[in-house]
Structures are given as structure tokens and as C-alpha cells.
C-alpha atoms as a PDB file:
ATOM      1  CA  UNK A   1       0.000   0.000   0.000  1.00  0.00           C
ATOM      2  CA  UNK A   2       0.643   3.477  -0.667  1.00  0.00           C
ATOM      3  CA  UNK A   3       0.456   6.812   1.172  1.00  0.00           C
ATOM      4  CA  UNK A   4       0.437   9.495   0.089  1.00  0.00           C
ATOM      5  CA  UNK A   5       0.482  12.945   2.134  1.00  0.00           C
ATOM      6  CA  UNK A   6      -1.367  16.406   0.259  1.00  0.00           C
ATOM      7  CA  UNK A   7      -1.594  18.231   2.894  1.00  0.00           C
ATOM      8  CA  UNK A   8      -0.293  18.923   6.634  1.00  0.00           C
ATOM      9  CA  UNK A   9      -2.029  21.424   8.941  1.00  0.00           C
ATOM     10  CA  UNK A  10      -1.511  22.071  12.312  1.00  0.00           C
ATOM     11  CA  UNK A  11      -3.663  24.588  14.803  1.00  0.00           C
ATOM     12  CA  UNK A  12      -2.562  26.100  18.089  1.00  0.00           C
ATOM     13  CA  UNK A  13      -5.755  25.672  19.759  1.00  0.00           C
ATOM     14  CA  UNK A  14      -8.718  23.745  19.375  1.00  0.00           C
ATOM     15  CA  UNK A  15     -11.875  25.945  18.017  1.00  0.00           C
ATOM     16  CA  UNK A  16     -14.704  23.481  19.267  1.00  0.00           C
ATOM     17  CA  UNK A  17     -14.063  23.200  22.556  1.00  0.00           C
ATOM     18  CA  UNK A  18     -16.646  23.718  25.151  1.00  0.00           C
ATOM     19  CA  UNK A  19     -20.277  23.446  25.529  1.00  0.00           C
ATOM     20  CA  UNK A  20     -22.899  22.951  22.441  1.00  0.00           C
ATOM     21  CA  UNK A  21     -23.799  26.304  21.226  1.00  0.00           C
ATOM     22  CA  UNK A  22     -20.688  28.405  21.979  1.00  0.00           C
ATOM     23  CA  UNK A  23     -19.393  30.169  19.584  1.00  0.00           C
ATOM     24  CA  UNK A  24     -15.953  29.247  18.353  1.00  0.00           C
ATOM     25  CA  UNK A  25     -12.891  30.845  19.080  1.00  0.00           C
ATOM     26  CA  UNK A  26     -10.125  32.146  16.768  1.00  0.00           C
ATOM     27  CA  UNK A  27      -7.589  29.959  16.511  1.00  0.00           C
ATOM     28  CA  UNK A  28      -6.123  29.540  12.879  1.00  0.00           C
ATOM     29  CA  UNK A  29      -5.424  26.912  10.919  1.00  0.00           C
ATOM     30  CA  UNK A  30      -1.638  26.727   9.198  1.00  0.00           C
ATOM     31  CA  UNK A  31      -0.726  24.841   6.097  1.00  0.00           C
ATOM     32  CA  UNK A  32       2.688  23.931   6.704  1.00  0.00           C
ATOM     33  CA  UNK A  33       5.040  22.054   4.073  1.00  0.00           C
ATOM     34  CA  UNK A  34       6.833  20.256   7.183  1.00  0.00           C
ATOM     35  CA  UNK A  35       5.806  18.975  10.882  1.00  0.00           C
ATOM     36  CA  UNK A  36       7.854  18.454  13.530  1.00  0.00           C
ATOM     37  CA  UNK A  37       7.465  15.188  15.386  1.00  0.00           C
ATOM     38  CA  UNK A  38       8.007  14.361  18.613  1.00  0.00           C
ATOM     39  CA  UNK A  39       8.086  11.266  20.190  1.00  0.00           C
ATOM     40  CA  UNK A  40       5.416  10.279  22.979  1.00  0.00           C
ATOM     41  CA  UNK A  41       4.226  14.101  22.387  1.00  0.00           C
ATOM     42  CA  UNK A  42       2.745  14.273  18.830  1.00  0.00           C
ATOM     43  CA  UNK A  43       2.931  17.175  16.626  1.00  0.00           C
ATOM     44  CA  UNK A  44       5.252  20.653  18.053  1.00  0.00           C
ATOM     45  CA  UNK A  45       3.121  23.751  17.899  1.00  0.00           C
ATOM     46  CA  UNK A  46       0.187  22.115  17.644  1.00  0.00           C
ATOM     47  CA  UNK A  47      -3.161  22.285  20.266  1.00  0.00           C
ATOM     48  CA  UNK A  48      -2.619  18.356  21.328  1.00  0.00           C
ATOM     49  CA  UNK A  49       1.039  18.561  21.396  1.00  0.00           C
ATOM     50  CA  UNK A  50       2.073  17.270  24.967  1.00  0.00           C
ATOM     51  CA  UNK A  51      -1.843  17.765  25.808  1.00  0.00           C
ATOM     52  CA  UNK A  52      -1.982  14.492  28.022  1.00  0.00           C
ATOM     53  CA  UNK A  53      -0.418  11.146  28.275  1.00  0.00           C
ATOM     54  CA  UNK A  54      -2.273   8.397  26.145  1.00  0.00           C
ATOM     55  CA  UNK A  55      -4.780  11.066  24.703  1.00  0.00           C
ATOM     56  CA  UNK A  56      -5.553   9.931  21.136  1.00  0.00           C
ATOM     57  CA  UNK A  57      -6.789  13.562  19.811  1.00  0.00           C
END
């Protein structure tokens, strides 16, 4: 099998979070043309990065 990757966006906060009918915050979304990865962390500069051991966001 094959991946292939298009696209890679990462956020610095989450926009949805909080109860039904909030409005959403303003948080932008960022094409990037790299990531950095980090292991047992996820994804640096992005809302889940570190966020909490085991967390599967």
C-alpha cells in the first residue's frame, strides 16, 4: 500500500471546545510544508502537542 500525504495542517488551539452552542474561538489553521514530530508528544506547535499522556486527539 501506498500513502500518500497532500496536505499537513496544524492549529494552536482547538476551536470546538466547550459546551454545544458556543461560539468558536479564533484559533487559525496553518498549512505547513513540514511537521515536527516528537516522540510520545505528537505534533510541536500544535493544540494536542504534549496535551496528556495516552490522549488519542
Amino acid at each position: 500500500m501506498t500513502v500518500t500525504i497532500k496536505h499537513l495542517y496544524i492549529s494552536p488551539g482547538d476551536n470546538y471546545f466547550g459546551p454545544y452552542g458556543d461560539d468558536t474561538l479564533d484559533h487559525p489553521i496553518t498549512q505547513r510544508t513540514s511537521i515536527d514530530l516528537v516522540a510520545g508528544k505528537g505534533i510541536a506547535n500544535d493544540r494536542y502537542f504534549g496535551f496528556d499522556e495516552g490522549y488519542h486527539g
